[in-house]
C-alpha atoms as a PDB file:
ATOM      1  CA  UNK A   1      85.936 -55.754 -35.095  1.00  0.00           C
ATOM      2  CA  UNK A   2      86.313 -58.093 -37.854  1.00  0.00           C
ATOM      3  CA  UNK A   3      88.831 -61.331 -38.036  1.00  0.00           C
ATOM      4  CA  UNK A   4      92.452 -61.187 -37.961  1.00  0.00           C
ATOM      5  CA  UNK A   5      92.602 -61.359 -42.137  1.00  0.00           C
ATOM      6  CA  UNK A   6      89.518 -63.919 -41.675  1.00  0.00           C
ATOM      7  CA  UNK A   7      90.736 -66.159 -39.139  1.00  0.00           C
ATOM      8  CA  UNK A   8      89.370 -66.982 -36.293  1.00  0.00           C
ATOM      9  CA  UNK A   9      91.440 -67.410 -33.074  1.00  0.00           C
ATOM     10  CA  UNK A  10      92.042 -70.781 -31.858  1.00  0.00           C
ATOM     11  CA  UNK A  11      92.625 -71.518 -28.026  1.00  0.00           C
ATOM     12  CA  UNK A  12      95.601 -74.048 -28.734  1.00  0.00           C
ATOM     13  CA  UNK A  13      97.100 -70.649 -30.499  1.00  0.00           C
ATOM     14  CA  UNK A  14      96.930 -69.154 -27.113  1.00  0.00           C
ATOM     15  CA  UNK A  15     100.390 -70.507 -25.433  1.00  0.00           C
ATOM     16  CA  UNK A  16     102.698 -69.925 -29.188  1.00  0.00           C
ATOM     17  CA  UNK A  17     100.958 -65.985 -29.056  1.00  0.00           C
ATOM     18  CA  UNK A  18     102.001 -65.940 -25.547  1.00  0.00           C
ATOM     19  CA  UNK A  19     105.387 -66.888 -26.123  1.00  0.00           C
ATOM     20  CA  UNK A  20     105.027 -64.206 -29.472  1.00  0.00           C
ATOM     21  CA  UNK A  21     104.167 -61.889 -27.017  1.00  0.00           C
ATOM     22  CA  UNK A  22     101.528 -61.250 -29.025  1.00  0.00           C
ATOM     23  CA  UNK A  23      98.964 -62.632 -27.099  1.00  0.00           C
ATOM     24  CA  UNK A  24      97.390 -59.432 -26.383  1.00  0.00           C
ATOM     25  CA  UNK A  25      96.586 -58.165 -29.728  1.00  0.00           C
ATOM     26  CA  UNK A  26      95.353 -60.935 -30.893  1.00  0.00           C
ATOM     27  CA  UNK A  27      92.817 -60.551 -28.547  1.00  0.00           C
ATOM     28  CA  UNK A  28      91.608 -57.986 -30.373  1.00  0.00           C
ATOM     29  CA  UNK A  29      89.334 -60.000 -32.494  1.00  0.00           C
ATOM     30  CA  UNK A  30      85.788 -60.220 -32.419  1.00  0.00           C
ATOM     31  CA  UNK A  31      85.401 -62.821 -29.229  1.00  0.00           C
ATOM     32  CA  UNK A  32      87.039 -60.414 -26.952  1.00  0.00           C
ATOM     33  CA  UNK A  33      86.705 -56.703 -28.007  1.00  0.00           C
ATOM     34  CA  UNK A  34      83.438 -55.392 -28.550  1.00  0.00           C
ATOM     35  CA  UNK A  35      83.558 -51.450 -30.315  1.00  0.00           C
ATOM     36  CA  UNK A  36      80.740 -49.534 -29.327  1.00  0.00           C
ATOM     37  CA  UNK A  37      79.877 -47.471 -32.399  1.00  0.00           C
ATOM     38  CA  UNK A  38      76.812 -45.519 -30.925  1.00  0.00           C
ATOM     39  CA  UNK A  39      79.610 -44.355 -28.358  1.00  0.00           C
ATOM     40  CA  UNK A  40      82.167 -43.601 -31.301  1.00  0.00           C
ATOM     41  CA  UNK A  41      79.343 -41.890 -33.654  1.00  0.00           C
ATOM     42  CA  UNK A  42      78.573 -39.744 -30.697  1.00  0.00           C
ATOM     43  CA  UNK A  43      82.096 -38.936 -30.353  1.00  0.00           C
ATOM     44  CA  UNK A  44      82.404 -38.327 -34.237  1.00  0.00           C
ATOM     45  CA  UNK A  45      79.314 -36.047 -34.246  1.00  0.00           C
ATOM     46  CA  UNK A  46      80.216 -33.605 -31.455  1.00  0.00           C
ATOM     47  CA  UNK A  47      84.062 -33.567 -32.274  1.00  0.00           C
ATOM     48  CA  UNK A  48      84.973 -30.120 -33.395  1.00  0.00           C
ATOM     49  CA  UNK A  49      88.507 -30.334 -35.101  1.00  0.00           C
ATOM     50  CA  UNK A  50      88.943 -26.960 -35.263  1.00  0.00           C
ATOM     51  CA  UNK A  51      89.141 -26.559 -31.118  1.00  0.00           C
ATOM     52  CA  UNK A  52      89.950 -30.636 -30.443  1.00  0.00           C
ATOM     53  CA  UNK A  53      87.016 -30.612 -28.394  1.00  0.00           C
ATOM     54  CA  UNK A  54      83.785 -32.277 -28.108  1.00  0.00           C
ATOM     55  CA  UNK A  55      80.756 -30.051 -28.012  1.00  0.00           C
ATOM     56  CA  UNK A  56      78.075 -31.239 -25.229  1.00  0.00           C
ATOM     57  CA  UNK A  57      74.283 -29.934 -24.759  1.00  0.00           C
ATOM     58  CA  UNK A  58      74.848 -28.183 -21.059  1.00  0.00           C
ATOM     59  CA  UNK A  59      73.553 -25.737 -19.900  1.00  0.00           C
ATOM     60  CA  UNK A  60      70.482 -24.879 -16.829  1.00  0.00           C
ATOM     61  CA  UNK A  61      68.948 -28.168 -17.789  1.00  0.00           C
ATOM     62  CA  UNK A  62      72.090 -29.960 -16.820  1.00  0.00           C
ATOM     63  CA  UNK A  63      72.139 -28.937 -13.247  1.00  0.00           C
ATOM     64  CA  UNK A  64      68.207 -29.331 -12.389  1.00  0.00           C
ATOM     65  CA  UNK A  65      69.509 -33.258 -14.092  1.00  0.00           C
ATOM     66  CA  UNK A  66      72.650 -33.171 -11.589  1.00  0.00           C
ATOM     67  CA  UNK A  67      70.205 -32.154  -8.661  1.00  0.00           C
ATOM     68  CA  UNK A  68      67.857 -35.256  -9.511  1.00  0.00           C
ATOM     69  CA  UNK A  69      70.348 -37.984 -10.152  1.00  0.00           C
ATOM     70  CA  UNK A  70      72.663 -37.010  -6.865  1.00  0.00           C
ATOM     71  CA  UNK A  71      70.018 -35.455  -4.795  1.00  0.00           C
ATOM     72  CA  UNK A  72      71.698 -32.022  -3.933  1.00  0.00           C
ATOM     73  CA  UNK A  73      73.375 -29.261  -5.888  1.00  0.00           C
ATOM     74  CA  UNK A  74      76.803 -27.621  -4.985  1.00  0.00           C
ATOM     75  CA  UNK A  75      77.118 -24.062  -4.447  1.00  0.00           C
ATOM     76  CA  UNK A  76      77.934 -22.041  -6.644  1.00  0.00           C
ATOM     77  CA  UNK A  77      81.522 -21.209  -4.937  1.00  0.00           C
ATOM     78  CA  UNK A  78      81.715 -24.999  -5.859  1.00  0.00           C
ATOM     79  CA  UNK A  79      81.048 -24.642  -9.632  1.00  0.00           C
ATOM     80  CA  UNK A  80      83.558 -23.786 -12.442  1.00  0.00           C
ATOM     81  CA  UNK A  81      81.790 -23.334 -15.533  1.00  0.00           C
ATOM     82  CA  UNK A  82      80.330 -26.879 -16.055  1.00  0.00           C
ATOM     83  CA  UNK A  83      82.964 -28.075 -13.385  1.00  0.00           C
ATOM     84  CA  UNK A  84      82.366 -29.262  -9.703  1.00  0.00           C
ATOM     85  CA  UNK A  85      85.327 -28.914  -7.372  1.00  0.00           C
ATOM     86  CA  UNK A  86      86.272 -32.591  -6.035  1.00  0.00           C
ATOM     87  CA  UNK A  87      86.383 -31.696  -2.601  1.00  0.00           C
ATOM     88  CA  UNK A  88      82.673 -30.763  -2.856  1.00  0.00           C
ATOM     89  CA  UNK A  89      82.097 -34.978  -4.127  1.00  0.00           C
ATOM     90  CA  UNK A  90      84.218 -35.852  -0.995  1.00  0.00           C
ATOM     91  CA  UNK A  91      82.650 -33.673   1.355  1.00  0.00           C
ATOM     92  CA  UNK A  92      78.935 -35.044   0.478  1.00  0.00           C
ATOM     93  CA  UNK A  93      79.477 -38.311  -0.970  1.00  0.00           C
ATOM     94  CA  UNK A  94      82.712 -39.721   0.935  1.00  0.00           C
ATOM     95  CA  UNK A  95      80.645 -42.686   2.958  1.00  0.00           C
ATOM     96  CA  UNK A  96      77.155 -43.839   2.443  1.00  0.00           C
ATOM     97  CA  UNK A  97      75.277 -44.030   5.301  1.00  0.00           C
ATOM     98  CA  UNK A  98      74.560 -47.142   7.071  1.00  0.00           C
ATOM     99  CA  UNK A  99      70.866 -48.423   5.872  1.00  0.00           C
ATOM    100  CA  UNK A 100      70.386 -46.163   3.020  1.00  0.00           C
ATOM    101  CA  UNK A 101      67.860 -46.802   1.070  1.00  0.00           C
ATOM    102  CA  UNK A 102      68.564 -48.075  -2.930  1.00  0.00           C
ATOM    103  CA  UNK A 103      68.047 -44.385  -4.101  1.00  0.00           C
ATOM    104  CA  UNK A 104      70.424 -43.169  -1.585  1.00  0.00           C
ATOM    105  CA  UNK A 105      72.887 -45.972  -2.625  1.00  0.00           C
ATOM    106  CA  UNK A 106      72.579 -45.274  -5.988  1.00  0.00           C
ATOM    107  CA  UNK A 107      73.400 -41.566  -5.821  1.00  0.00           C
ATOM    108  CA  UNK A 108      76.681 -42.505  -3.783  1.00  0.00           C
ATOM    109  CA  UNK A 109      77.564 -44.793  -6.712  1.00  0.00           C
ATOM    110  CA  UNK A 110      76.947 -42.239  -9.171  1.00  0.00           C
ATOM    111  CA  UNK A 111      78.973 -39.626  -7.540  1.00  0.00           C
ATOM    112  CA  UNK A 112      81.589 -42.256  -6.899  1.00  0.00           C
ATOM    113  CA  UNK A 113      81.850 -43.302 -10.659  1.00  0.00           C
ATOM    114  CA  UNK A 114      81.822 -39.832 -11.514  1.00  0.00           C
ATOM    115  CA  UNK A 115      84.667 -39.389  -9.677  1.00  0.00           C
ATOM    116  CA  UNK A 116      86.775 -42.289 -11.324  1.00  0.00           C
ATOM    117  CA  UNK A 117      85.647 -40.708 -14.707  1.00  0.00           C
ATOM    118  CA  UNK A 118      86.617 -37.412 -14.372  1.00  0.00           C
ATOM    119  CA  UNK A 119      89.709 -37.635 -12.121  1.00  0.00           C
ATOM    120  CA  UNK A 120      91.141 -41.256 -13.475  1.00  0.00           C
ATOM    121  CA  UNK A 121      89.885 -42.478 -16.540  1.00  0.00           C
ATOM    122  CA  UNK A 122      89.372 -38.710 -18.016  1.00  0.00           C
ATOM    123  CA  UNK A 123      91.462 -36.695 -15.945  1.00  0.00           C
ATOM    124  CA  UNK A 124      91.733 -32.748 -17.284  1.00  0.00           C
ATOM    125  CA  UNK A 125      94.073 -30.551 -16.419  1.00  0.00           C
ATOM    126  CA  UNK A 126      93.148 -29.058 -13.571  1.00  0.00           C
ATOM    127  CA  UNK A 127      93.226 -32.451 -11.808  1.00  0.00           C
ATOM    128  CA  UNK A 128      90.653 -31.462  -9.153  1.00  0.00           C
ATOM    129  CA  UNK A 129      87.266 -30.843 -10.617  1.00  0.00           C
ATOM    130  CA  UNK A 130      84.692 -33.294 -12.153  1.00  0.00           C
ATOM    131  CA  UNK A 131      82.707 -31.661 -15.542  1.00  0.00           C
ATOM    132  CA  UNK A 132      79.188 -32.583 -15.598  1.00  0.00           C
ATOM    133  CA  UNK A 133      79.359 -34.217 -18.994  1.00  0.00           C
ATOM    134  CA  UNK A 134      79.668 -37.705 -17.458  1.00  0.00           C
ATOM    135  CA  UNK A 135      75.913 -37.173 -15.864  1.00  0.00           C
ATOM    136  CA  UNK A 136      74.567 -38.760 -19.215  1.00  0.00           C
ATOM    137  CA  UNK A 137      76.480 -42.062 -18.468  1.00  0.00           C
ATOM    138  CA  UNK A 138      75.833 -42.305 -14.723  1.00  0.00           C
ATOM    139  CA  UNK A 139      71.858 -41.698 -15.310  1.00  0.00           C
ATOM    140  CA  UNK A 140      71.471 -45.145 -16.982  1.00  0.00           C
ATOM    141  CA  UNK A 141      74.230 -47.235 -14.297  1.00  0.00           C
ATOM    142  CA  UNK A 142      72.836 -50.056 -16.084  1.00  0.00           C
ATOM    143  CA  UNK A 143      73.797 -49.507 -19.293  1.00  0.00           C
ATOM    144  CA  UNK A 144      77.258 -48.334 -18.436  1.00  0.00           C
ATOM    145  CA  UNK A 145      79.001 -51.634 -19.077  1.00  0.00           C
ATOM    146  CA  UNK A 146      78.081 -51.852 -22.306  1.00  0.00           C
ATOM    147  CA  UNK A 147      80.135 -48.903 -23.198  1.00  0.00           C
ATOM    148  CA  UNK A 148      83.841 -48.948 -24.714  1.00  0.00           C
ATOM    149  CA  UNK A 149      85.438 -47.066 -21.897  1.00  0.00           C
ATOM    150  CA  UNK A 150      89.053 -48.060 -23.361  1.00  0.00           C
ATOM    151  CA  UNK A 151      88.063 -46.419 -26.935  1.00  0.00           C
ATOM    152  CA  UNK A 152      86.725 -43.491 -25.087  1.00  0.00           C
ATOM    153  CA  UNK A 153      89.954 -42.994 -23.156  1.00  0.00           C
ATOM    154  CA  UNK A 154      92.085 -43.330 -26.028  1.00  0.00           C
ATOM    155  CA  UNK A 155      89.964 -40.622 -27.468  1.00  0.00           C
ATOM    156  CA  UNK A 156      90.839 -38.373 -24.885  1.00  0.00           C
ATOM    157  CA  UNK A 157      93.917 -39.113 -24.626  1.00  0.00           C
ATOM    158  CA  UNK A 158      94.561 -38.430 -28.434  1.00  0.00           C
ATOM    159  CA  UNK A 159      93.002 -35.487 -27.623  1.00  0.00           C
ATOM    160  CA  UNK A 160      95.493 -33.960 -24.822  1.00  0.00           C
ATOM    161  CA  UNK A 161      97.927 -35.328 -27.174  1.00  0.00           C
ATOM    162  CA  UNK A 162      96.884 -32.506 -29.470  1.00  0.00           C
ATOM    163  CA  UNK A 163      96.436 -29.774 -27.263  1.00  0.00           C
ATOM    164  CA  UNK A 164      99.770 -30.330 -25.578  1.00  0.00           C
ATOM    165  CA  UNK A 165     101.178 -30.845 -29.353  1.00  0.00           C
ATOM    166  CA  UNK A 166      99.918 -27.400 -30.021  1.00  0.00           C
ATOM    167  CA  UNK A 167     101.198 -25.606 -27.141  1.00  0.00           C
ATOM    168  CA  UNK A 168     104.706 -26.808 -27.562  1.00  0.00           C
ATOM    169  CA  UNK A 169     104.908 -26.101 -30.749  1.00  0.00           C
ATOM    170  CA  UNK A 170     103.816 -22.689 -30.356  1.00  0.00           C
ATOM    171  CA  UNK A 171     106.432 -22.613 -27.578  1.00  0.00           C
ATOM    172  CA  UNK A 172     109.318 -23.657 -29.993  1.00  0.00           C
ATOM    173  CA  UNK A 173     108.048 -21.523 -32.492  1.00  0.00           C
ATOM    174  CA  UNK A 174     108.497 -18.413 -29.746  1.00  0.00           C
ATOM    175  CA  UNK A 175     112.134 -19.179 -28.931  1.00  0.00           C
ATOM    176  CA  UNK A 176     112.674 -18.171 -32.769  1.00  0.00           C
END
Protein backbone atom coordinates (compact mmCIF):
# COMPACT_ATOMS: atom_id res chain seq x y z
CA UNK A 1 0.00 0.00 0.00
CA UNK A 2 1.56 3.13 -0.98
CA UNK A 3 1.68 6.63 1.18
CA UNK A 4 -1.20 8.62 2.12
CA UNK A 5 -0.62 11.12 -1.18
CA UNK A 6 3.28 10.58 -0.31
CA UNK A 7 3.39 11.21 3.23
CA UNK A 8 4.55 9.33 5.62
CA UNK A 9 2.77 9.01 9.02
CA UNK A 10 4.24 10.68 11.89
CA UNK A 11 3.71 9.34 15.56
CA UNK A 12 3.10 12.97 17.05
CA UNK A 13 0.08 12.81 14.27
CA UNK A 14 -1.20 9.95 16.24
CA UNK A 15 -3.25 11.84 19.21
CA UNK A 16 -4.86 14.92 16.44
CA UNK A 17 -6.00 11.50 14.09
CA UNK A 18 -7.33 10.14 17.22
CA UNK A 19 -9.25 13.00 18.12
CA UNK A 20 -10.18 13.05 13.91
CA UNK A 21 -11.31 9.82 14.52
CA UNK A 22 -9.40 9.01 11.86
CA UNK A 23 -6.84 7.26 13.47
CA UNK A 24 -7.73 4.05 12.02
CA UNK A 25 -7.43 4.68 8.42
CA UNK A 26 -4.59 6.25 8.55
CA UNK A 27 -3.21 3.24 9.61
CA UNK A 28 -3.63 2.02 6.49
CA UNK A 29 -0.33 3.06 5.18
CA UNK A 30 2.52 1.08 4.43
CA UNK A 31 3.99 0.63 8.26
CA UNK A 32 0.91 -1.10 9.34
CA UNK A 33 -1.00 -2.92 6.50
CA UNK A 34 0.76 -5.30 4.53
CA UNK A 35 -1.54 -6.59 1.11
CA UNK A 36 -0.71 -9.92 0.21
CA UNK A 37 -0.90 -9.95 -3.59
CA UNK A 38 0.02 -13.71 -4.17
CA UNK A 39 -3.22 -14.19 -1.92
CA UNK A 40 -5.23 -11.51 -4.05
CA UNK A 41 -3.80 -12.87 -7.59
CA UNK A 42 -4.97 -16.23 -6.46
CA UNK A 43 -8.23 -14.84 -5.66
CA UNK A 44 -8.29 -12.87 -9.08
CA UNK A 45 -7.34 -16.02 -11.06
CA UNK A 46 -9.96 -18.49 -9.77
CA UNK A 47 -12.82 -15.81 -9.45
CA UNK A 48 -15.51 -16.70 -11.89
CA UNK A 49 -17.85 -13.56 -12.25
CA UNK A 50 -20.27 -15.22 -13.98
CA UNK A 51 -21.26 -17.64 -10.74
CA UNK A 52 -19.43 -15.12 -7.90
CA UNK A 53 -17.48 -17.99 -7.00
CA UNK A 54 -14.00 -19.05 -6.77
CA UNK A 55 -13.08 -22.19 -8.61
CA UNK A 56 -10.67 -24.59 -6.43
CA UNK A 57 -8.64 -27.84 -7.70
CA UNK A 58 -10.70 -30.60 -5.41
CA UNK A 59 -11.39 -33.45 -6.04
CA UNK A 60 -10.01 -37.46 -4.76
CA UNK A 61 -6.64 -35.87 -4.28
CA UNK A 62 -8.07 -33.51 -1.75
CA UNK A 63 -9.25 -36.07 0.68
CA UNK A 64 -6.11 -38.61 0.55
CA UNK A 65 -4.41 -34.57 1.49
CA UNK A 66 -7.23 -34.18 4.32
CA UNK A 67 -6.41 -37.83 5.57
CA UNK A 68 -2.55 -36.89 5.83
CA UNK A 69 -2.66 -33.46 7.34
CA UNK A 70 -5.52 -34.51 10.15
CA UNK A 71 -4.75 -38.12 10.37
CA UNK A 72 -8.31 -39.66 9.77
CA UNK A 73 -11.04 -39.23 7.20
CA UNK A 74 -14.83 -38.70 8.01
CA UNK A 75 -17.37 -40.92 6.72
CA UNK A 76 -18.95 -40.43 4.11
CA UNK A 77 -22.46 -39.77 6.02
CA UNK A 78 -20.11 -36.90 7.25
CA UNK A 79 -19.29 -35.41 3.79
CA UNK A 80 -21.35 -32.89 1.71
CA UNK A 81 -19.84 -32.48 -1.52
CA UNK A 82 -16.43 -30.94 -0.53
CA UNK A 83 -18.08 -30.17 2.96
CA UNK A 84 -17.40 -31.86 6.43
CA UNK A 85 -20.23 -31.63 8.94
CA UNK A 86 -18.84 -29.64 12.15
CA UNK A 87 -19.98 -32.00 14.55
CA UNK A 88 -17.67 -34.58 12.89
CA UNK A 89 -14.42 -31.72 13.84
CA UNK A 90 -15.94 -31.70 17.41
CA UNK A 91 -16.43 -35.21 17.82
CA UNK A 92 -12.60 -36.08 16.82
CA UNK A 93 -10.77 -33.02 17.44
CA UNK A 94 -12.64 -31.35 20.56
CA UNK A 95 -9.49 -31.92 23.19
CA UNK A 96 -6.02 -32.99 22.44
CA UNK A 97 -4.86 -35.56 24.39
CA UNK A 98 -2.62 -35.12 27.23
CA UNK A 99 1.19 -35.85 25.93
CA UNK A 100 0.55 -35.89 22.32
CA UNK A 101 3.17 -35.91 20.38
CA UNK A 102 3.99 -32.53 17.93
CA UNK A 103 2.24 -34.37 14.96
CA UNK A 104 -0.70 -35.09 17.03
CA UNK A 105 -0.69 -31.42 18.24
CA UNK A 106 -0.41 -30.15 15.05
CA UNK A 107 -3.38 -31.96 13.52
CA UNK A 108 -5.61 -30.61 16.53
CA UNK A 109 -4.44 -27.12 15.52
CA UNK A 110 -5.21 -27.63 12.04
CA UNK A 111 -8.63 -28.90 12.58
CA UNK A 112 -9.09 -26.16 15.13
CA UNK A 113 -8.10 -23.31 12.65
CA UNK A 114 -10.13 -24.91 10.17
CA UNK A 115 -12.85 -24.53 12.20
CA UNK A 116 -12.42 -20.66 12.88
CA UNK A 117 -12.07 -20.39 9.00
CA UNK A 118 -14.92 -21.96 7.86
CA UNK A 119 -17.47 -21.27 10.63
CA UNK A 120 -16.12 -17.53 11.73
CA UNK A 121 -13.95 -15.84 9.51
CA UNK A 122 -15.71 -17.56 6.25
CA UNK A 123 -18.86 -18.68 7.47
CA UNK A 124 -21.35 -20.12 4.44
CA UNK A 125 -24.64 -20.53 4.64
CA UNK A 126 -25.26 -23.54 5.98
CA UNK A 127 -23.45 -22.46 9.17
CA UNK A 128 -22.47 -26.02 10.17
CA UNK A 129 -20.05 -27.55 7.77
CA UNK A 130 -16.32 -26.75 7.08
CA UNK A 131 -15.34 -27.00 2.95
CA UNK A 132 -12.05 -28.48 2.45
CA UNK A 133 -10.68 -25.53 0.54
CA UNK A 134 -8.96 -24.14 3.65
CA UNK A 135 -6.63 -27.53 3.70
CA UNK A 136 -4.14 -25.52 1.41
CA UNK A 137 -3.65 -22.86 4.20
CA UNK A 138 -3.53 -25.16 7.23
CA UNK A 139 -0.77 -27.52 5.40
CA UNK A 140 1.91 -24.78 5.68
CA UNK A 141 0.72 -23.42 9.66
CA UNK A 142 3.81 -21.57 9.27
CA UNK A 143 3.18 -19.55 6.61
CA UNK A 144 -0.33 -18.70 7.62
CA UNK A 145 0.48 -15.37 9.23
CA UNK A 146 1.78 -13.99 6.45
CA UNK A 147 -1.51 -14.04 4.76
CA UNK A 148 -4.11 -11.01 4.51
CA UNK A 149 -6.91 -12.75 6.28
CA UNK A 150 -8.86 -9.24 6.53
CA UNK A 151 -8.62 -8.81 2.51
CA UNK A 152 -9.68 -12.35 2.18
CA UNK A 153 -12.75 -11.83 4.36
CA UNK A 154 -13.77 -8.80 2.73
CA UNK A 155 -13.63 -10.84 -0.38
CA UNK A 156 -16.07 -13.10 0.83
CA UNK A 157 -18.01 -11.00 2.22
CA UNK A 158 -18.39 -8.92 -1.08
CA UNK A 159 -19.14 -12.03 -2.32
CA UNK A 160 -22.41 -13.03 -0.15
CA UNK A 161 -23.09 -9.49 -0.74
CA UNK A 162 -23.73 -10.50 -4.33
CA UNK A 163 -25.40 -13.60 -4.03
CA UNK A 164 -27.85 -12.26 -1.49
CA UNK A 165 -28.08 -9.04 -3.96
CA UNK A 166 -29.17 -11.45 -6.59
CA UNK A 167 -31.68 -13.36 -4.80
CA UNK A 168 -33.56 -10.36 -3.61
CA UNK A 169 -33.71 -8.90 -6.53
CA UNK A 170 -35.06 -11.78 -8.23
CA UNK A 171 -37.51 -11.83 -5.31
CA UNK A 172 -38.73 -8.19 -6.00
CA UNK A 173 -38.73 -8.81 -9.47
CA UNK A 174 -41.41 -11.92 -8.68
CA UNK A 175 -43.84 -9.79 -6.67
CA UNK A 176 -44.34 -7.94 -10.19
Amino acid sequence: MRRQQGMRLDERYVPYLQMAGLYHLARLNDRWFRLDEPLVSAFVERWRPETHTFHMPFGEPAWQWFHELLGVLPPANQIQKFAVNCTWFQENFAECPEGADEETVRRYARAYIMMLLGTQLFADKSGNRIHIRWLPFVARLEEMGGYSWGSAALAWLYRWTIIITSVLDLLAFSWF
